[in-house]
N, C-alpha and C. Protein backbone atom coordinates (compact mmCIF):
# COMPACT_ATOMS: atom_id res chain seq x y z
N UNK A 1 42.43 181.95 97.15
CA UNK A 1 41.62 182.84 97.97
C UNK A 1 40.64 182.05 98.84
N UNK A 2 40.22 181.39 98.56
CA UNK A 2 39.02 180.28 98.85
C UNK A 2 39.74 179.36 100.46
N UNK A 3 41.08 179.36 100.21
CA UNK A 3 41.84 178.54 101.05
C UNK A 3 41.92 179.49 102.70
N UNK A 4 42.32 180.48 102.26
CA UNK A 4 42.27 181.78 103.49
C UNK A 4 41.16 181.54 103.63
N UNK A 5 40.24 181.89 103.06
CA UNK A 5 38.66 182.58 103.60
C UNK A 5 38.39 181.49 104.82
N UNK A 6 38.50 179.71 104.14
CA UNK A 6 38.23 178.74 105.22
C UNK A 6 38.93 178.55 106.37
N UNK A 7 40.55 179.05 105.97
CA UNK A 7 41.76 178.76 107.49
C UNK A 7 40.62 180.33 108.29
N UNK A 8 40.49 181.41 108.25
CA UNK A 8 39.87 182.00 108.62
C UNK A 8 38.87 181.81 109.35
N UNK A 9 37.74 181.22 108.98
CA UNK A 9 36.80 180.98 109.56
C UNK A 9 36.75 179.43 110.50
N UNK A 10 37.80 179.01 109.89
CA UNK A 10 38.41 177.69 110.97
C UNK A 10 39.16 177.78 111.43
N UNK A 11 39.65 178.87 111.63
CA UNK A 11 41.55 179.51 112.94
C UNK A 11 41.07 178.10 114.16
N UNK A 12 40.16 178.54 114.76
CA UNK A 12 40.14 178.10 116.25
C UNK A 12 40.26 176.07 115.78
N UNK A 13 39.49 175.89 114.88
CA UNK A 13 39.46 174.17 114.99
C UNK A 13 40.61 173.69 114.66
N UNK A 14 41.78 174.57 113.59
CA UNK A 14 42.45 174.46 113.07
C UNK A 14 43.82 174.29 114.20
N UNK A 15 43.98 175.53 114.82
CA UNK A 15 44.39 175.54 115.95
C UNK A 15 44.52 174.15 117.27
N UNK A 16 43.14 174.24 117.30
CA UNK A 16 42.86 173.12 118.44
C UNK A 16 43.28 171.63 117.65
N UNK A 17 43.00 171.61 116.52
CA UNK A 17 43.67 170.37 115.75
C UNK A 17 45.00 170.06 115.95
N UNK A 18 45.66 171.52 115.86
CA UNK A 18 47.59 171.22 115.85
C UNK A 18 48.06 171.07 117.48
N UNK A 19 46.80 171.50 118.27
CA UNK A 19 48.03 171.03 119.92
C UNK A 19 47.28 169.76 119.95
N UNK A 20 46.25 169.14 119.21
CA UNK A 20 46.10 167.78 119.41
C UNK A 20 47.06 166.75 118.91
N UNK A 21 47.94 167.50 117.38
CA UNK A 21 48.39 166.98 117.23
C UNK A 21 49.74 167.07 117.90
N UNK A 22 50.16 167.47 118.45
CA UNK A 22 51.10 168.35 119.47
C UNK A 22 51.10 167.11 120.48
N UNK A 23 50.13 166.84 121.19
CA UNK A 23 49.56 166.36 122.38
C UNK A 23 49.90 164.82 121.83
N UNK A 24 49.89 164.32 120.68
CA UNK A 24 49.34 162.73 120.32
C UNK A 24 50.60 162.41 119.55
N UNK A 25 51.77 163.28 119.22
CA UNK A 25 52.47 162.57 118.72
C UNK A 25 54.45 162.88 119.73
N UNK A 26 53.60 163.54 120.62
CA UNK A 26 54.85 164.14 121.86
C UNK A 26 54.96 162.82 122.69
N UNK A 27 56.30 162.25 122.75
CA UNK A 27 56.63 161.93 123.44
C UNK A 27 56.06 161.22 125.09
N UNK A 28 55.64 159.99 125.19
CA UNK A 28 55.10 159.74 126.00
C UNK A 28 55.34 159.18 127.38
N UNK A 29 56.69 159.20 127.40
CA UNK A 29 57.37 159.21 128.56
C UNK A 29 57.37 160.52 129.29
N UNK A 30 57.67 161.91 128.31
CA UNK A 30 57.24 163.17 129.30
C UNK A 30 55.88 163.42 129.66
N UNK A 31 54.90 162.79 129.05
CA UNK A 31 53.32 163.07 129.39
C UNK A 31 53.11 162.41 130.33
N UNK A 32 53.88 160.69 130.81
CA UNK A 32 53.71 159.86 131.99
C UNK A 32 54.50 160.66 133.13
N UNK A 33 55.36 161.85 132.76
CA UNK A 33 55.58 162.19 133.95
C UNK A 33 54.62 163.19 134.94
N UNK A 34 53.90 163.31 134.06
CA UNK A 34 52.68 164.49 134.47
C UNK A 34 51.91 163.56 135.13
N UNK A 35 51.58 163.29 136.31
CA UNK A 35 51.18 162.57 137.03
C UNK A 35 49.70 163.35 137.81
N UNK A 36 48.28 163.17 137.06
CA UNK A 36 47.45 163.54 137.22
C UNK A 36 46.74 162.64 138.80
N UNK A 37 47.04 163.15 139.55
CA UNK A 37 46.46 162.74 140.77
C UNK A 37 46.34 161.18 140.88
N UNK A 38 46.76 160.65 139.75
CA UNK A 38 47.22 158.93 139.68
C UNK A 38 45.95 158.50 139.43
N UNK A 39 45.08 159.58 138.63
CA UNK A 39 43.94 158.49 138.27
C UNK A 39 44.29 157.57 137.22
N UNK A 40 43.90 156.17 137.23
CA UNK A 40 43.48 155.16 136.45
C UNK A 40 42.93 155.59 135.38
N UNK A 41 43.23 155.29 134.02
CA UNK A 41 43.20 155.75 132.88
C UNK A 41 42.59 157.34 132.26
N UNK A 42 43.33 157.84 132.90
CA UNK A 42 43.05 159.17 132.71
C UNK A 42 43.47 159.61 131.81
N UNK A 43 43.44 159.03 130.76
CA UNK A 43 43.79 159.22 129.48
C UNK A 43 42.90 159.28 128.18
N UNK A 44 42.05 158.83 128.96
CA UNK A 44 40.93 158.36 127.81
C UNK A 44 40.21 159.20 128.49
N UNK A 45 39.89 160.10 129.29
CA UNK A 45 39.17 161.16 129.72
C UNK A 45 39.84 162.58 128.89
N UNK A 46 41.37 162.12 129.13
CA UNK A 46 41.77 163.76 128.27
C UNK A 46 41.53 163.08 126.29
N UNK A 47 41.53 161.95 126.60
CA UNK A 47 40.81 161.93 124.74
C UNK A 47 39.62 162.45 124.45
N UNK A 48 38.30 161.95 125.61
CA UNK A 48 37.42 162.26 125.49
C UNK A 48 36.82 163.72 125.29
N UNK A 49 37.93 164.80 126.47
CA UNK A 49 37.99 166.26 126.50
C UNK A 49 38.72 166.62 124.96
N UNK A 50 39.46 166.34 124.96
CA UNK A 50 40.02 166.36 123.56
C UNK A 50 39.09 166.68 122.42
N UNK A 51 38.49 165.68 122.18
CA UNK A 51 37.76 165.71 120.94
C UNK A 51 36.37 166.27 121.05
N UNK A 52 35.90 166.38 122.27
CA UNK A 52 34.72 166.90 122.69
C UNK A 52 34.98 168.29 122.55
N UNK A 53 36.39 169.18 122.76
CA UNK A 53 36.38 170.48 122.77
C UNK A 53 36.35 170.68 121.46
N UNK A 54 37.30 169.78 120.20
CA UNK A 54 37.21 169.83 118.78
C UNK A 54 36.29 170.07 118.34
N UNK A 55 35.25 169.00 118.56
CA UNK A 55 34.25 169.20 117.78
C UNK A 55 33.18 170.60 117.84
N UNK A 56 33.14 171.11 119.10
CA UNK A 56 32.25 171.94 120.28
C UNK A 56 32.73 173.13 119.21
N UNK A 57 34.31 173.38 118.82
CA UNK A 57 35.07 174.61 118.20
C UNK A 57 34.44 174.82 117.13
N UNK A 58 34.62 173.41 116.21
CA UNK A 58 34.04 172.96 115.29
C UNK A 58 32.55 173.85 114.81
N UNK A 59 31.51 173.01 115.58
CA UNK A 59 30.48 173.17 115.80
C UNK A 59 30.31 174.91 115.65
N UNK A 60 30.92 175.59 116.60
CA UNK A 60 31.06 176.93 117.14
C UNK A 60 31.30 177.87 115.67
N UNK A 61 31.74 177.46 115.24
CA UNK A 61 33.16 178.13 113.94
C UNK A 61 31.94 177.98 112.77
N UNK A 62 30.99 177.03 112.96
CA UNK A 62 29.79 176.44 111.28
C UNK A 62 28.92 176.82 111.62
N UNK A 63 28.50 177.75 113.17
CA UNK A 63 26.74 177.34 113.89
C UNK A 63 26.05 177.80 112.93
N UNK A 64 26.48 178.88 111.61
CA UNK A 64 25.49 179.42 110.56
C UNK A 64 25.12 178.85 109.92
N UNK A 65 26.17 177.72 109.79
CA UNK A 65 25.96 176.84 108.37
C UNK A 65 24.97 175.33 108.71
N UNK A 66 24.90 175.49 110.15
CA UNK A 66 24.33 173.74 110.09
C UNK A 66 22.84 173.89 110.78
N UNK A 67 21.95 174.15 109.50
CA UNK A 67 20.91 173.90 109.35
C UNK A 67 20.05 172.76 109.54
N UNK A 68 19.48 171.78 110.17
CA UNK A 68 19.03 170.61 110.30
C UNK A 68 20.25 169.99 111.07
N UNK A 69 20.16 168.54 111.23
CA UNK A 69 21.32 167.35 111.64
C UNK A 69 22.20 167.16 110.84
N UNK A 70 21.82 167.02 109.66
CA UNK A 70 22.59 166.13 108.36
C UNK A 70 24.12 166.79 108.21
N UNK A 71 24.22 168.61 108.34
CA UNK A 71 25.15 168.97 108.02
C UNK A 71 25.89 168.84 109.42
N UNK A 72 25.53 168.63 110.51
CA UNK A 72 26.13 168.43 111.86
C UNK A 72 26.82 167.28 111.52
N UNK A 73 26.03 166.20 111.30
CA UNK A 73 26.67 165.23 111.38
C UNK A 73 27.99 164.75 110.66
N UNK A 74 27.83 165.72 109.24
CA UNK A 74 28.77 165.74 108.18
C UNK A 74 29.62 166.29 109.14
N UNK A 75 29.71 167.35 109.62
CA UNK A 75 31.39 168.03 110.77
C UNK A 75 31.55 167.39 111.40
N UNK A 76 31.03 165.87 112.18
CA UNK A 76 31.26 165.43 112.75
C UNK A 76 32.78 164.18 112.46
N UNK A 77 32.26 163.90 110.88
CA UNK A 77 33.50 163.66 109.65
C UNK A 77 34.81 164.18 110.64
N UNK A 78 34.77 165.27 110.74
CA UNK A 78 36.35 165.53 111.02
C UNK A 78 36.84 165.11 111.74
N UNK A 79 36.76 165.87 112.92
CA UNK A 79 37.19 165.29 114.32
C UNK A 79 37.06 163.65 114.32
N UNK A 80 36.32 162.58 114.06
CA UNK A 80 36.55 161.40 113.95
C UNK A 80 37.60 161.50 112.99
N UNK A 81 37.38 161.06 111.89
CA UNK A 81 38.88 160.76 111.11
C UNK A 81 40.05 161.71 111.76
N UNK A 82 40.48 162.54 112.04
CA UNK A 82 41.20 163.36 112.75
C UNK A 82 42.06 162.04 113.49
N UNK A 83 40.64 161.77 114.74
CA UNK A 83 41.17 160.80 115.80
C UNK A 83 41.86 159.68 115.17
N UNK A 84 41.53 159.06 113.97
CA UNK A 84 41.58 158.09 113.70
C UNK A 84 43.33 158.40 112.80
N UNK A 85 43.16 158.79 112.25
CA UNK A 85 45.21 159.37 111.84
C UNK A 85 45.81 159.67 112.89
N UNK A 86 45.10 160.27 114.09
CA UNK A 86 46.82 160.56 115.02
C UNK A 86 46.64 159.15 115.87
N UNK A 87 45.94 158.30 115.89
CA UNK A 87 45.87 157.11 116.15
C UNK A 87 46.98 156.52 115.14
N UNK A 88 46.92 156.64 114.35
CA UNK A 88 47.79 155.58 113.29
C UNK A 88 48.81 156.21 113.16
N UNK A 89 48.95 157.49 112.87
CA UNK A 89 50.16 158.45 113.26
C UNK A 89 51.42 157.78 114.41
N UNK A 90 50.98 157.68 115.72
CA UNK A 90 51.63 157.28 117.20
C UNK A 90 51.81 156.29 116.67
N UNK A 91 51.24 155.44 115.61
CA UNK A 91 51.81 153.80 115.96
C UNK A 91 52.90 154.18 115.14
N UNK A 92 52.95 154.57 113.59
CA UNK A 92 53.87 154.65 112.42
C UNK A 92 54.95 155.72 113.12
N UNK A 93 54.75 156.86 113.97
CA UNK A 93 55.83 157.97 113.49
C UNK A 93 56.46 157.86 115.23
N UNK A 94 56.26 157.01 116.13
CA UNK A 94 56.06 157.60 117.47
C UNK A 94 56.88 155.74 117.75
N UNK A 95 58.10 156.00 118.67
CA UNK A 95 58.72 155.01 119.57
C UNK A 95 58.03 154.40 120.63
N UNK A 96 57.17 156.04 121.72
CA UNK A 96 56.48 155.66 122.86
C UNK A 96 55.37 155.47 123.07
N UNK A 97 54.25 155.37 121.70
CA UNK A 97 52.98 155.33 121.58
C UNK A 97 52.73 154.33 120.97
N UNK A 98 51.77 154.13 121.09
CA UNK A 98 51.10 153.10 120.38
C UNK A 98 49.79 153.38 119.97
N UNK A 99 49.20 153.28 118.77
CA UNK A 99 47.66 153.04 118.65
C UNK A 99 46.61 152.35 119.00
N UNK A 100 45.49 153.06 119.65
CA UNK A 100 44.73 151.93 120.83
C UNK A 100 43.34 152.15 120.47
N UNK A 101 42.61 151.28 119.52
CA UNK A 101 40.75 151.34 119.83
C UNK A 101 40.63 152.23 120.65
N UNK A 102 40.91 151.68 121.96
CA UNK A 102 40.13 152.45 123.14
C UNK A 102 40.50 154.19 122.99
N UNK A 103 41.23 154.41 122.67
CA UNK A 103 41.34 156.26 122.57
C UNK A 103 40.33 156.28 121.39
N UNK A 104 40.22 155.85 120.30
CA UNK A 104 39.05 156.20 119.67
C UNK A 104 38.06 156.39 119.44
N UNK A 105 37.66 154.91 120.29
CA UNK A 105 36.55 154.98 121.34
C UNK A 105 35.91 156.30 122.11
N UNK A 106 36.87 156.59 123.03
CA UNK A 106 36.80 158.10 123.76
C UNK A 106 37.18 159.63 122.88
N UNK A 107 37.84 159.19 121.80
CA UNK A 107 37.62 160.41 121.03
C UNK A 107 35.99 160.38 120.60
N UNK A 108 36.02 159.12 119.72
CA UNK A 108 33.96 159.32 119.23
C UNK A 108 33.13 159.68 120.37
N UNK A 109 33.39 159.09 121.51
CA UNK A 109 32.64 159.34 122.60
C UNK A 109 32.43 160.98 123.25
N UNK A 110 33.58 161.46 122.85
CA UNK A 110 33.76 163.09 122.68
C UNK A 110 33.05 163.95 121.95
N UNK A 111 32.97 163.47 120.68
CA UNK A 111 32.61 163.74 119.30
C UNK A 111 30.52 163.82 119.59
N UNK A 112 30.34 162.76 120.02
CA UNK A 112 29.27 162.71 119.77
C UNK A 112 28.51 162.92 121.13
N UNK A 113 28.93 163.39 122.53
CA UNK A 113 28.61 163.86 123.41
C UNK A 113 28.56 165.14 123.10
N UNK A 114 29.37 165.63 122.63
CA UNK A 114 29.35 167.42 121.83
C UNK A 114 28.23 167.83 120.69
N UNK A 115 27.82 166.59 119.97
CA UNK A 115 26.59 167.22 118.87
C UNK A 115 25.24 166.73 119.77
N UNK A 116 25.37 166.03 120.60
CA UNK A 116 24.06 165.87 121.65
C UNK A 116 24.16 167.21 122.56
N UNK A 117 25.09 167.60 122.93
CA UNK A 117 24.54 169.21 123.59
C UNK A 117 24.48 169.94 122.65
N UNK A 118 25.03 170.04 121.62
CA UNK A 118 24.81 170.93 120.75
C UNK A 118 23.02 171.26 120.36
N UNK A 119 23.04 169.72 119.55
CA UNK A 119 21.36 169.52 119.42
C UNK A 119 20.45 170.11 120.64
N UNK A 120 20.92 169.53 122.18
CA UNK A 120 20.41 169.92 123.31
C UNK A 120 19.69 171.50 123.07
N UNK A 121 20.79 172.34 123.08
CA UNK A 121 21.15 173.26 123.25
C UNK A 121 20.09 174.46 122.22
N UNK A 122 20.57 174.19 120.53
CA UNK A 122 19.53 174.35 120.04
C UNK A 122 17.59 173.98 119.70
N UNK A 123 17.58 172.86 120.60
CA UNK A 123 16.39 172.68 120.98
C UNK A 123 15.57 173.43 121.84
N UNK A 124 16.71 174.25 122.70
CA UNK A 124 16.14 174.97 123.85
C UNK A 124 15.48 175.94 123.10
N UNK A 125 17.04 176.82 122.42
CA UNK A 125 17.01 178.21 121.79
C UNK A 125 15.35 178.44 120.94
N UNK A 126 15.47 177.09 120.60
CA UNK A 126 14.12 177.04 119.36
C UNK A 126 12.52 177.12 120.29
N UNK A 127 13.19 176.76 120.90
CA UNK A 127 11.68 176.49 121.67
C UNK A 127 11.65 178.43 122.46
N UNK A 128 12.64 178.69 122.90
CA UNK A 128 13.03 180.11 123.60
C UNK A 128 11.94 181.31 122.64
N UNK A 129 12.51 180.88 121.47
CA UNK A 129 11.70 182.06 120.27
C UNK A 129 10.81 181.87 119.69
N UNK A 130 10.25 180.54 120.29
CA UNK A 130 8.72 180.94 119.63
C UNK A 130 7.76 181.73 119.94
């Protein structure tokens, strides 16, 4: 019972987890054919969007539960390790990928641009209701 209640209240991260993983272990010769206006590593921008929307869902899906930083930072747990298996994932299960620092890099960089607006954000609210 306990297992529902959480896929429930985590549909959306859960979700956004599986087209990441969708996204990171597909084939990377059809993703090079998607030819984004030929920017220069525009890849590590859709990591960065990537994990920045994860965590944001994340974030979105707990806002009751994360009282202070400490428990923010604990959700923040996911989405990093997350990044860090479909990283190792592409190298072990994947012909056209490879595992690269630098996407992890831009996943954390995602990760933790998302609990700085977050924080942002509720700093406002707090200050809004006094």
């Amino acid at each position: 019972m306990q297992i529902c209640k959480m896929i429930k209240r985590y549909k959306y991260t859960i979700l956004l987890s599986l087209v990441i993983l969708y996204l990171s272990l597909k084939n990377a010769d059809e993703l090079n054919k998607v030819q984004f206006l030929n920017i220069p590593h525009f890849d590590k921008f859709a990591h960065f969007c990537m994990y920045f929307a994860l965590m944001i869902v994340a974030i979105f899906e707990s806002r009751k539960s994360l009282i202070g930083n400490r428990p923010l930072l604990l959700l923040a747990i996911y989405p990093f390790l997350y990044g860090v298996l479909m990283e190792i994932l592409q190298e072990i299960l994947t012909t056209t990928r490879n595992a690269s620092i630098y996407d992890v890099i831009f996943n954390t960089l995602g990760i933790f641009i998302s609990v700085l607006v977050w924080m942002l954000i509720m700093r406002v609210y707090r200050e809004k209701i006094r």
